[in-house]
N, C-alpha and C. Protein backbone atom coordinates (compact mmCIF):
# COMPACT_ATOMS: atom_id res chain seq x y z
N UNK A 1 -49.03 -34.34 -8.19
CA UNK A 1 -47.59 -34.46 -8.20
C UNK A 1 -47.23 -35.67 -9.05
N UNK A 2 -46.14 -35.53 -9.72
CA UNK A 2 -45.96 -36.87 -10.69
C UNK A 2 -44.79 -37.33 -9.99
N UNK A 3 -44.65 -38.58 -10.86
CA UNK A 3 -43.19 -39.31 -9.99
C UNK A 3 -42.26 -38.57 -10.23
N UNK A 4 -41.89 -37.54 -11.41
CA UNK A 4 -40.55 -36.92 -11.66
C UNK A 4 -40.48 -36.67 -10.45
N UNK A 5 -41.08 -35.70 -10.18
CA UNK A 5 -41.06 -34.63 -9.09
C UNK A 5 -40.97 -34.80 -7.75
N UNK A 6 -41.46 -36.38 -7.46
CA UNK A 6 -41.26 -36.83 -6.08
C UNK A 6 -40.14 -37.99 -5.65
N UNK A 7 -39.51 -37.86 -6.95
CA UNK A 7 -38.42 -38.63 -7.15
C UNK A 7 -36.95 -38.20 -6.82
N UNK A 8 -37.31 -36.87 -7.29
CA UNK A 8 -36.65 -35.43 -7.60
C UNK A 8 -36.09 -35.24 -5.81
N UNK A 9 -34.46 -34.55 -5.87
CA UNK A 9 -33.69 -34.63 -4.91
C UNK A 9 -34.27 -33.19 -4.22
N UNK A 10 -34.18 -33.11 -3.35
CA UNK A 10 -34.44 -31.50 -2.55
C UNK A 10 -33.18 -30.81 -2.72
N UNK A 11 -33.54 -29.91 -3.19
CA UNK A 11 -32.82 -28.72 -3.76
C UNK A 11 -31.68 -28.58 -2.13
N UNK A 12 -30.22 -28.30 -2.46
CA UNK A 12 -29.15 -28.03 -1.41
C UNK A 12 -29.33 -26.45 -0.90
N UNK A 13 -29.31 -26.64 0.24
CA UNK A 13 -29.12 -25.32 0.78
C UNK A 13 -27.61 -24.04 0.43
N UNK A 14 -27.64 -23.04 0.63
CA UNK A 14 -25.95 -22.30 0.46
C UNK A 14 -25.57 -23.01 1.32
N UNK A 15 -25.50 -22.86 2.39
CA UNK A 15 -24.20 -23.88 3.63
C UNK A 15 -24.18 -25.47 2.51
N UNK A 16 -24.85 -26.31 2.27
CA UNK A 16 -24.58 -27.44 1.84
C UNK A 16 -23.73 -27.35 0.72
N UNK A 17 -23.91 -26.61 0.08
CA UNK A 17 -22.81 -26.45 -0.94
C UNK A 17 -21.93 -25.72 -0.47
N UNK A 18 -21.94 -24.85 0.40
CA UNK A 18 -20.55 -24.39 0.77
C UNK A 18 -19.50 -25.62 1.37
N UNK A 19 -19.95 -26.28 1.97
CA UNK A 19 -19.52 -27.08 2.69
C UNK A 19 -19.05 -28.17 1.31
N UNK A 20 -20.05 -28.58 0.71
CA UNK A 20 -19.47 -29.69 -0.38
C UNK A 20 -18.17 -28.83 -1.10
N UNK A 21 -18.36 -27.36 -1.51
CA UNK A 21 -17.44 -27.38 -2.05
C UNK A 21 -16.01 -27.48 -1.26
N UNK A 22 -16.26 -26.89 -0.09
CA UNK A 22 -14.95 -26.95 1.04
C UNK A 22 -14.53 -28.43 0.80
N UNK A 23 -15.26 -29.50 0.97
CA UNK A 23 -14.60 -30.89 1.35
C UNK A 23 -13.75 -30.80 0.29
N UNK A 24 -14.03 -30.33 -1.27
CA UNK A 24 -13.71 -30.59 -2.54
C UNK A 24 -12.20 -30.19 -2.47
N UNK A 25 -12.51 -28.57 -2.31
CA UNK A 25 -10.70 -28.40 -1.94
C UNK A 25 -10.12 -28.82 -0.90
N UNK A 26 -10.27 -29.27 0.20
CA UNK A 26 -9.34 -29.64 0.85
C UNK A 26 -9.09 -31.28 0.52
N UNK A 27 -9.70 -32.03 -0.18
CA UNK A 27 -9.89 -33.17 -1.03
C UNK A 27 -8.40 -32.90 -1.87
N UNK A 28 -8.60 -32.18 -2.85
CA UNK A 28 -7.56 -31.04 -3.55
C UNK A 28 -6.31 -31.04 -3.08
N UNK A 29 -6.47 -30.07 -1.87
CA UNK A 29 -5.16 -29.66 -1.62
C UNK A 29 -3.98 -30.76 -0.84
N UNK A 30 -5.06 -31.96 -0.56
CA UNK A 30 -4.50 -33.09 0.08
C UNK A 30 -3.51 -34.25 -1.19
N UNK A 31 -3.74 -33.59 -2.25
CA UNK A 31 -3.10 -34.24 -3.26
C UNK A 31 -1.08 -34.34 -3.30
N UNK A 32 -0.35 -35.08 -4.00
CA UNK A 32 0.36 -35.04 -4.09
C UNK A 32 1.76 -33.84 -4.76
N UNK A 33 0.77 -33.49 -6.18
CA UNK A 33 1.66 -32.44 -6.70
C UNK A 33 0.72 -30.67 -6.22
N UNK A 34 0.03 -31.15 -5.20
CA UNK A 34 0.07 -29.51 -4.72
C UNK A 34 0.71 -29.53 -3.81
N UNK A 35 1.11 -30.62 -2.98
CA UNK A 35 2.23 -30.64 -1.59
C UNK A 35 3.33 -30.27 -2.64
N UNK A 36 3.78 -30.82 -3.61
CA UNK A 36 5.23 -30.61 -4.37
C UNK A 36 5.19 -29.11 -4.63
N UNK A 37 3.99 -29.22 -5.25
CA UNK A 37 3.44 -27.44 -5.95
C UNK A 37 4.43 -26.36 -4.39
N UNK A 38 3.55 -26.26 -3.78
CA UNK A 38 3.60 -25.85 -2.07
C UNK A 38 5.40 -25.94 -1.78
N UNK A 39 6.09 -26.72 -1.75
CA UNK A 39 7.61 -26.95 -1.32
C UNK A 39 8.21 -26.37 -2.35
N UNK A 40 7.99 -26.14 -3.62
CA UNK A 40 8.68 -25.30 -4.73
C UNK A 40 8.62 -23.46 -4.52
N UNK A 41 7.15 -23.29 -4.35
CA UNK A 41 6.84 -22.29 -4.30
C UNK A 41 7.62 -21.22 -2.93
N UNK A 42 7.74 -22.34 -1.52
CA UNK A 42 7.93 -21.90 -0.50
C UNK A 42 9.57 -21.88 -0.62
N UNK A 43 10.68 -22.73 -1.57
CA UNK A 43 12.14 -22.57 -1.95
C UNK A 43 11.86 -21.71 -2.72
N UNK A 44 11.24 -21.48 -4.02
CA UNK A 44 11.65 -20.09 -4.46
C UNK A 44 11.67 -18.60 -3.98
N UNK A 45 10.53 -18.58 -2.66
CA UNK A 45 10.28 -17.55 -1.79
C UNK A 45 11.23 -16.91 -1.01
N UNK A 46 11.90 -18.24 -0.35
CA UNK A 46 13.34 -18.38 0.52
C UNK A 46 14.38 -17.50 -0.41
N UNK A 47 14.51 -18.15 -2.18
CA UNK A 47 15.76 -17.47 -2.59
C UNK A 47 15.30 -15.95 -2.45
N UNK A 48 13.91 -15.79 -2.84
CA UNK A 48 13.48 -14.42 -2.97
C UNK A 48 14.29 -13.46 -2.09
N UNK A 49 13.54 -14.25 -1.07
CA UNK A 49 14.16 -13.54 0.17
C UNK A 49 15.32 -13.35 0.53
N UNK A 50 16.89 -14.43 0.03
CA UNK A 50 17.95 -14.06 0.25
C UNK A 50 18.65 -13.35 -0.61
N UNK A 51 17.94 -13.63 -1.64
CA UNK A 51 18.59 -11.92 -2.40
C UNK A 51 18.07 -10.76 -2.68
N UNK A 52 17.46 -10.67 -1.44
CA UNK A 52 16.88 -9.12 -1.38
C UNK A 52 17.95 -8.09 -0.51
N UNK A 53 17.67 -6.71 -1.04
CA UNK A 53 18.60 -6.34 -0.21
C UNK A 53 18.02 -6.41 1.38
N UNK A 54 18.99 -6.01 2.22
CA UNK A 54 18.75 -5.66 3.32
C UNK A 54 18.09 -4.79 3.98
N UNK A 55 18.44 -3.37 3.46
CA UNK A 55 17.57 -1.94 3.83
C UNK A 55 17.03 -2.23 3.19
N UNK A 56 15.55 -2.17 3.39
CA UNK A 56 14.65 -1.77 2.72
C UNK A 56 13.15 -1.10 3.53
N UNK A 57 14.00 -0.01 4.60
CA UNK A 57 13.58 1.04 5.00
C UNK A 57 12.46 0.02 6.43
N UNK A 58 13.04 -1.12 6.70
CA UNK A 58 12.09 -1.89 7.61
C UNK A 58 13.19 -1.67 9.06
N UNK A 59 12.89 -1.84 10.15
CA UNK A 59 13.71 -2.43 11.34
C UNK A 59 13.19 -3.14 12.18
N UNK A 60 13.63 -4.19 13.00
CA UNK A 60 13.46 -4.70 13.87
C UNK A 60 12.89 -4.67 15.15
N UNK A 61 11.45 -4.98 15.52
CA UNK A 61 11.03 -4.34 16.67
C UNK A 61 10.49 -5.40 17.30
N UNK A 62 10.79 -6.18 18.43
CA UNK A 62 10.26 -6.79 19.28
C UNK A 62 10.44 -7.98 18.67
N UNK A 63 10.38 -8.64 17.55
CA UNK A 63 10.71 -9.71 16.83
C UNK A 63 9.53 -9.42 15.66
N UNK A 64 8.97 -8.42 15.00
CA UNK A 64 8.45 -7.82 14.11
C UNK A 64 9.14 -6.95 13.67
N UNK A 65 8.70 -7.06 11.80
CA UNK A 65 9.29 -6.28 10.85
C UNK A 65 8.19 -4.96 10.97
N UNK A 66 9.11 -3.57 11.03
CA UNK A 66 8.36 -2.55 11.07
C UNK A 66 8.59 -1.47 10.33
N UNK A 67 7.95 -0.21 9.69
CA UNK A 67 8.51 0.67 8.71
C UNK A 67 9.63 1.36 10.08
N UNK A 68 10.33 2.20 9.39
CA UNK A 68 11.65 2.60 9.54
C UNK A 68 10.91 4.23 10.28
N UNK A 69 11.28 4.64 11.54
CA UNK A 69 10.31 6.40 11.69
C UNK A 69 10.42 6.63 10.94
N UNK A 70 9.36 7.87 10.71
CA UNK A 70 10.64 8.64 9.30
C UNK A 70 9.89 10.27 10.27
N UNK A 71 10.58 11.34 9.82
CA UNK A 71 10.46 12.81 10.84
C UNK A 71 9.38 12.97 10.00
N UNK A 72 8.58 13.83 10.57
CA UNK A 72 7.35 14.36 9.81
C UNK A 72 7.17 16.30 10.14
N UNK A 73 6.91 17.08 8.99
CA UNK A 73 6.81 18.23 9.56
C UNK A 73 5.23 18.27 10.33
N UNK A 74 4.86 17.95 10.90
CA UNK A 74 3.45 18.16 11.69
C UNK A 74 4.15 18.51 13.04
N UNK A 75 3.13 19.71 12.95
CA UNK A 75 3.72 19.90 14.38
C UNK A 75 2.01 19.67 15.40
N UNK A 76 2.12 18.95 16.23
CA UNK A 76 1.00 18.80 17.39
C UNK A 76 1.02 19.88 18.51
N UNK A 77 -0.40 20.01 19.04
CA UNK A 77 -1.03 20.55 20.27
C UNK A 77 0.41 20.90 21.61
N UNK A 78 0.81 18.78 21.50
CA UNK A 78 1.61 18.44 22.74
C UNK A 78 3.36 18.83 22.39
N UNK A 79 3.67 19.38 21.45
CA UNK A 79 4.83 20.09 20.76
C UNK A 79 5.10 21.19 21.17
N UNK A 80 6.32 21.13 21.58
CA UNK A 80 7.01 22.22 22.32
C UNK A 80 6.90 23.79 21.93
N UNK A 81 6.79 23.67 20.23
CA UNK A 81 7.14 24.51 19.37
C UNK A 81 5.15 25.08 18.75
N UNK A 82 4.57 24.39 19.06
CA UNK A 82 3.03 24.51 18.78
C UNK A 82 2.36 26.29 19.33
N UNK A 83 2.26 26.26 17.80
CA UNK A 83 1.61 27.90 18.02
C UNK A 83 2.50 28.77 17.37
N UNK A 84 3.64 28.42 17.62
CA UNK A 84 4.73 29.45 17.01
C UNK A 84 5.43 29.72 15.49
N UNK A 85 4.15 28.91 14.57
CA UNK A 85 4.12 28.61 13.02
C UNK A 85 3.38 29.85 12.79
């Protein structure tokens, strides 16, 4: 063995670099103009949102946005009318 080699760092595992890179972005995202970035993005979203129309085939259910029924020709087993197609 020569000195390079025992000098030489031990190779990082995947988790160790996963992890280094994690610290990296949240290092990152702790910065100043991505908080600004972040408060721009989340006001332009807001206008998005207030000038959208209204219908847009969603309603209100329980305090969730939900698609709108819509009738379907299927007729089921438990259907009144089942069999008589």
């Amino acid at each position: 063995m020569t000195d390079d080699e025992a000098t030489q760092a031990p190779l990082e595992s995947y988790e160790q670099r996963v992890n280094k890179q994690m610290r990296r972005e949240i290092e990152e995202a702790n910065t100043e103009w991505v908080r600004e970035q972040k408060l721009a993005d989340h006001l332009w979203q807001a206008k998005l949102d207030a000038k959208a129309p209204l219908d847009d085939d969603m309603i209100e259910v329980a305090g969730f946005r939900v698609p709108r029924y819509r009738t379907s020709c299927h007729v089921g087993k438990h259907d009144s009318v089942f069999g008589q197609h």
